[in-house]
N, C-alpha and C. Protein backbone atom coordinates (compact mmCIF):
# COMPACT_ATOMS: atom_id res chain seq x y z
N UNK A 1 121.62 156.02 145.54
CA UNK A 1 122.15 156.96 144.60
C UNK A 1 121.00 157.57 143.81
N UNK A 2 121.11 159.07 144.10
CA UNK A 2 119.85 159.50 143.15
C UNK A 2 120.42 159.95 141.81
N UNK A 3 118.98 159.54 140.82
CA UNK A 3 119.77 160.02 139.40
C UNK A 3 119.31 161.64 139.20
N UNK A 4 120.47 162.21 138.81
CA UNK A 4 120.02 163.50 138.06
C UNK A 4 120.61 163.71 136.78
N UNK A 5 119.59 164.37 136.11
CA UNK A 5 120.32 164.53 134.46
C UNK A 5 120.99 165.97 134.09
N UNK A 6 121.20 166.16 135.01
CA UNK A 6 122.00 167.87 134.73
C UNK A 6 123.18 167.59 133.93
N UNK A 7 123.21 168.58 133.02
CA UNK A 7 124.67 168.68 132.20
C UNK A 7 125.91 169.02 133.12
N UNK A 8 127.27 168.54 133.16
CA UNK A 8 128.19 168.73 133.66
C UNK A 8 129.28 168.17 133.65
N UNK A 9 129.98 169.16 133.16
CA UNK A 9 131.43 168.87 133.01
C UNK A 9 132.26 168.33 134.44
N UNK A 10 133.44 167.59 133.95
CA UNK A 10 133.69 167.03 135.09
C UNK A 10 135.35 166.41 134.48
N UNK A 11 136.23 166.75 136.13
CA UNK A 11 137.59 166.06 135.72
C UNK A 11 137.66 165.22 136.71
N UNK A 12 138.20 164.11 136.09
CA UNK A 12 139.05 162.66 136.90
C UNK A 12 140.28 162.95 137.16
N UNK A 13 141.22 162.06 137.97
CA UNK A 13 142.38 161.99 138.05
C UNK A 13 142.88 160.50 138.60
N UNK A 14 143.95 160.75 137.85
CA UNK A 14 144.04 159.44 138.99
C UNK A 14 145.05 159.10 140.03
N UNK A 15 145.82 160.36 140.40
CA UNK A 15 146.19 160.70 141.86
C UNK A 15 146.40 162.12 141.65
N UNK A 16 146.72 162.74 143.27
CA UNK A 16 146.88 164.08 143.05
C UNK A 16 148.11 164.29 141.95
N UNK A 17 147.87 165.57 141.24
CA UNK A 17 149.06 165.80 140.30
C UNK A 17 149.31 164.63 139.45
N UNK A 18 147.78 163.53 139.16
CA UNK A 18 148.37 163.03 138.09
C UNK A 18 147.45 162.98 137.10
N UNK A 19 147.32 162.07 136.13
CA UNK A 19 146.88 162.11 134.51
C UNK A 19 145.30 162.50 134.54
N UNK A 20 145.26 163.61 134.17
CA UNK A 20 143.79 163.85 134.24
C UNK A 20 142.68 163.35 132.98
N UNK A 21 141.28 163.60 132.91
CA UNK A 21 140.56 163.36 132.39
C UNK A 21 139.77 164.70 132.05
N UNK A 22 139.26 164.95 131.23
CA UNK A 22 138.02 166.22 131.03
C UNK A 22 136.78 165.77 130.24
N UNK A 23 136.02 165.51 131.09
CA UNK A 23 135.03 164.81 130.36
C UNK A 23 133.07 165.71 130.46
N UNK A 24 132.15 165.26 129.50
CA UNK A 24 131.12 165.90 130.02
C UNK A 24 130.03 164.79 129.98
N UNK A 25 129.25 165.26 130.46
CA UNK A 25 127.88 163.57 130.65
C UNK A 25 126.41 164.62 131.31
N UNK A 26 125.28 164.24 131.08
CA UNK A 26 123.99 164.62 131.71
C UNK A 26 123.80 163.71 132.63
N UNK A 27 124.66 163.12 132.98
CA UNK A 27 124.05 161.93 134.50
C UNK A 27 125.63 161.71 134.76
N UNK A 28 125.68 162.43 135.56
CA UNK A 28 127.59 162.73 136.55
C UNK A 28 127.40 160.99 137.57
N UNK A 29 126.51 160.67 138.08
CA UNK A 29 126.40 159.50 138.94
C UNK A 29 126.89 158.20 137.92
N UNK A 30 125.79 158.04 137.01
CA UNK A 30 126.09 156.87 136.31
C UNK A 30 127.26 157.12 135.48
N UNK A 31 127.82 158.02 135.16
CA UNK A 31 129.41 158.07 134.44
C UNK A 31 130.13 157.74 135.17
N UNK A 32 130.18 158.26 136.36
CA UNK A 32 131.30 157.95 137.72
C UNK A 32 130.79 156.50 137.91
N UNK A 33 130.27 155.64 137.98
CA UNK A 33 129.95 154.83 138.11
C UNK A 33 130.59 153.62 136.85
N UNK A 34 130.49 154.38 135.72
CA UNK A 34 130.61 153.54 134.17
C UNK A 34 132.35 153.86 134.72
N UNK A 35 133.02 154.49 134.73
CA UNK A 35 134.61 155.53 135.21
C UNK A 35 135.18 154.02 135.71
N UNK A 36 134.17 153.70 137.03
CA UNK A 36 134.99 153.35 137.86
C UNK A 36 134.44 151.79 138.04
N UNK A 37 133.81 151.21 137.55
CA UNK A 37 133.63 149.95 137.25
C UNK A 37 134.60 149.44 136.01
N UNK A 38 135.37 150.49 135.23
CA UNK A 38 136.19 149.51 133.80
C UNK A 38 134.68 149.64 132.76
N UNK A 39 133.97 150.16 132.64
CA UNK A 39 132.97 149.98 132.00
C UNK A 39 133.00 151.22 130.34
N UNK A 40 133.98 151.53 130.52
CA UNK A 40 134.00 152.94 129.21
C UNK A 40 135.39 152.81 129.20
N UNK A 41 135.90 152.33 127.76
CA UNK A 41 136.69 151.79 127.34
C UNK A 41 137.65 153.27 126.41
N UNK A 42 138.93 153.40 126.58
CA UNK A 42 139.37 154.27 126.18
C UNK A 42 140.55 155.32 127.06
N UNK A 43 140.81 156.95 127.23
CA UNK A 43 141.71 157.01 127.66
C UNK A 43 141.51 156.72 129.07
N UNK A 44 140.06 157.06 130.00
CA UNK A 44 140.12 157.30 131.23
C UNK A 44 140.42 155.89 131.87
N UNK A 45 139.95 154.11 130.92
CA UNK A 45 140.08 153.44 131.47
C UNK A 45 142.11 153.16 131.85
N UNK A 46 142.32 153.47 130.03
CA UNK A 46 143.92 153.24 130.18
C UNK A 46 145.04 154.04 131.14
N UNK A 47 144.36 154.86 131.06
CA UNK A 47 145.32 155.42 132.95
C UNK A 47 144.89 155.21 133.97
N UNK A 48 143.72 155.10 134.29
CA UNK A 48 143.23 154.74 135.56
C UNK A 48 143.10 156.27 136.23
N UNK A 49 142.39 157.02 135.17
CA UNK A 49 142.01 157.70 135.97
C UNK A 49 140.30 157.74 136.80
N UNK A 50 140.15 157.65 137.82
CA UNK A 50 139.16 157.00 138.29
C UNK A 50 138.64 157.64 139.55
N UNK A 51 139.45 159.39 140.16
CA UNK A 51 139.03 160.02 141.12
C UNK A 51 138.25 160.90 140.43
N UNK A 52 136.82 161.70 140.91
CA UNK A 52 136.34 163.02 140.62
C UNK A 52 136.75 164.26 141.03
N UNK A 53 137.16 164.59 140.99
CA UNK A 53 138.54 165.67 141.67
C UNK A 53 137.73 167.08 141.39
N UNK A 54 137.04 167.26 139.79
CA UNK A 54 136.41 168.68 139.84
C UNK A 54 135.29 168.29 139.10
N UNK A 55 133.78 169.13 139.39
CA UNK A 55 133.01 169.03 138.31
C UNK A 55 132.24 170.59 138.41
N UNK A 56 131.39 171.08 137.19
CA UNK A 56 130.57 172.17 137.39
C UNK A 56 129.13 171.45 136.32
N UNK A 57 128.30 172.29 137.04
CA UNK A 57 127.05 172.10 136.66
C UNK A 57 125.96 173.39 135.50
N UNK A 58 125.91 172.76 134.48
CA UNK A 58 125.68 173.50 133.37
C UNK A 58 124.11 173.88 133.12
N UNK A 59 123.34 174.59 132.67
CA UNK A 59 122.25 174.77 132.27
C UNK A 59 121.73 173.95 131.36
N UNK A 60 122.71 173.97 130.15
CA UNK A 60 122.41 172.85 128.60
C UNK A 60 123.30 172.10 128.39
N UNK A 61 123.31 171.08 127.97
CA UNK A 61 124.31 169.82 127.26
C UNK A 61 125.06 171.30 126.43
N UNK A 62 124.64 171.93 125.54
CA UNK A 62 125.21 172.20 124.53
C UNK A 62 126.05 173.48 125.49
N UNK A 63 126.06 174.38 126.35
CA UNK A 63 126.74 174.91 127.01
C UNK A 63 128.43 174.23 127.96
N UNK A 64 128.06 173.11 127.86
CA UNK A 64 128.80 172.00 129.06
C UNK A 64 130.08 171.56 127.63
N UNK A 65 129.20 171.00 126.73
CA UNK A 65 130.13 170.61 125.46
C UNK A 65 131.05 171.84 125.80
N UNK A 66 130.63 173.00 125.05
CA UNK A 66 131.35 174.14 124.71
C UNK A 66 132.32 174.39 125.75
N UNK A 67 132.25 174.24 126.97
CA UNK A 67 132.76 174.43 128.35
C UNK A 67 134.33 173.49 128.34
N UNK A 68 133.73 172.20 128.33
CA UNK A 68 134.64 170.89 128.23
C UNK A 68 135.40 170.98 127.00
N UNK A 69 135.08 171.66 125.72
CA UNK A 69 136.05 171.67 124.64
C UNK A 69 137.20 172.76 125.29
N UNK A 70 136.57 173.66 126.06
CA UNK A 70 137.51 174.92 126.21
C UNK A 70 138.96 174.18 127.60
N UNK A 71 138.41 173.81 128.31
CA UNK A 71 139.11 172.74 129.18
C UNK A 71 139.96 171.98 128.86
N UNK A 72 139.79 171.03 127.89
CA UNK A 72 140.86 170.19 127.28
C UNK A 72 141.55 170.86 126.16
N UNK A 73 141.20 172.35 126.12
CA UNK A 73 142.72 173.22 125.17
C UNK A 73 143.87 173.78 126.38
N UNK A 74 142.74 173.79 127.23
CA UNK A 74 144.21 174.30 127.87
C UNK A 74 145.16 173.71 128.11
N UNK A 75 146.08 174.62 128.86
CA UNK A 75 147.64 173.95 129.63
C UNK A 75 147.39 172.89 130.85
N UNK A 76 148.21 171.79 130.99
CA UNK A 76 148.02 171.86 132.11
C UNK A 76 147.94 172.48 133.63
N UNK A 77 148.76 173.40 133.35
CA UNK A 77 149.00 174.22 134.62
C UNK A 77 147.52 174.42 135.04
N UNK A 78 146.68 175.37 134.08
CA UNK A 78 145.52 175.82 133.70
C UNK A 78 144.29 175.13 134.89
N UNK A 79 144.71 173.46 134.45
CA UNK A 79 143.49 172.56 134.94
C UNK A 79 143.95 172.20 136.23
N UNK A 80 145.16 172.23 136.56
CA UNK A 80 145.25 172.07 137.88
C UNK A 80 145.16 173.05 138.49
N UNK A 81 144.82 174.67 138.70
CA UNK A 81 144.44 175.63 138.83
C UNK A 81 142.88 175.79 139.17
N UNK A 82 142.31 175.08 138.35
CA UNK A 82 140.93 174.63 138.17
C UNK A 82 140.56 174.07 139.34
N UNK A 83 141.09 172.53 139.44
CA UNK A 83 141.14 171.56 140.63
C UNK A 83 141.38 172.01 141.83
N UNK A 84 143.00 173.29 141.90
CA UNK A 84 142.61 173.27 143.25
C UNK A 84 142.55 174.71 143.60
N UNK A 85 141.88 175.18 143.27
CA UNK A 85 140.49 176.62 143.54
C UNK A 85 139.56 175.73 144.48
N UNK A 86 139.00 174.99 143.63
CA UNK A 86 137.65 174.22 144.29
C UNK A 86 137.90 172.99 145.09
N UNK A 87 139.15 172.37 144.87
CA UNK A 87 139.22 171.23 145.82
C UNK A 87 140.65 170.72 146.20
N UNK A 88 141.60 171.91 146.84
CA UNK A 88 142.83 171.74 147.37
C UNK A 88 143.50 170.57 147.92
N UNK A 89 142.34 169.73 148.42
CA UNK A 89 142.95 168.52 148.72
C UNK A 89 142.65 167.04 147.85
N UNK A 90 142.50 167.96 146.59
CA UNK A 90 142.00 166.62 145.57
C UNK A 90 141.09 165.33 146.31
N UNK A 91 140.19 165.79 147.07
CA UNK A 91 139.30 165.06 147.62
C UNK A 91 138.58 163.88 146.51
N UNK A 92 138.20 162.61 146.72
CA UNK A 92 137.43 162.17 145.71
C UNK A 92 136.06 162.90 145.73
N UNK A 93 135.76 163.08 145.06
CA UNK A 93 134.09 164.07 145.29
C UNK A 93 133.08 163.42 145.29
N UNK A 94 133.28 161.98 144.34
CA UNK A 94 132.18 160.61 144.00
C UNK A 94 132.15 160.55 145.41
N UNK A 95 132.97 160.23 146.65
CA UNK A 95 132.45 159.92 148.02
C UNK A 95 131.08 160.43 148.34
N UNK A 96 131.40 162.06 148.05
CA UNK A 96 130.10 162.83 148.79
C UNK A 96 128.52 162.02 148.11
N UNK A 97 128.74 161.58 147.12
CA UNK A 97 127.65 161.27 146.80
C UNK A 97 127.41 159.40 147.20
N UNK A 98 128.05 159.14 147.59
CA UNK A 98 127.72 157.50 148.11
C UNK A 98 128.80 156.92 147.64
N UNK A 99 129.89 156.90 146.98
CA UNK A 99 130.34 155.75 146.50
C UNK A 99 131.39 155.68 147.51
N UNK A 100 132.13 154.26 147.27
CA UNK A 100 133.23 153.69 147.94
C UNK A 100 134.56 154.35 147.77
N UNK A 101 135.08 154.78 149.44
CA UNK A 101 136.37 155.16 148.89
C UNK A 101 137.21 154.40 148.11
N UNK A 102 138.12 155.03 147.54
CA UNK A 102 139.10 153.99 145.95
C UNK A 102 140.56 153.87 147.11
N UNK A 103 140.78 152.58 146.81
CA UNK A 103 141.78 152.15 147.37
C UNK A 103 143.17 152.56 146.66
């Protein structure tokens, strides 16, 4: 797993059409990683949301914030709109990068 520190927003889920997450981090690997070990305590652990379903990649932390605040105002309709533009089959996306499919 290589580390990169790029800013980027990013949504979980934790099945298709279900409880999402909107979250932002400069290291997308080791969050997905913290996500899905039980290791970050709070809403994403208490639903289990634990797929990467969407992420985008930001220039600045402080652009990505601004991005991710605008994300979690919306509707839901909104974010699932989001999700599947870019990934119709709610693919886990953490796969592409090495991790274990989630049972």
């Amino acid at each position: 797993m290589t580390v990169d520190f790029s800013p980027r927003v990013y949504v979980l889920a934790s099945k298709r059409n279900g409880t999402l997450y909107v979250g932002v981090t400069s290291n997308l690997l080791g969050r997905i990683h913290q996500h899905r070990g039980g290791l970050v305590r709070g809403f994403a652990s208490d639903y289990g949301t634990r797929l990467l379903v969407w992420f985008e990649e930001h220039p600045t932390m402080d652009s990505a914030i601004t991005r991710e605040k605008r994300i979690k105002k919306w509707n839901r309709a909104w974010k699932l709109e989001l999700i599947e533009a870019a990934n119709p089959e709610w693919r886990d996306l953490a796969e592409d990068f090495g991790f274990a499919p989630l049972s």
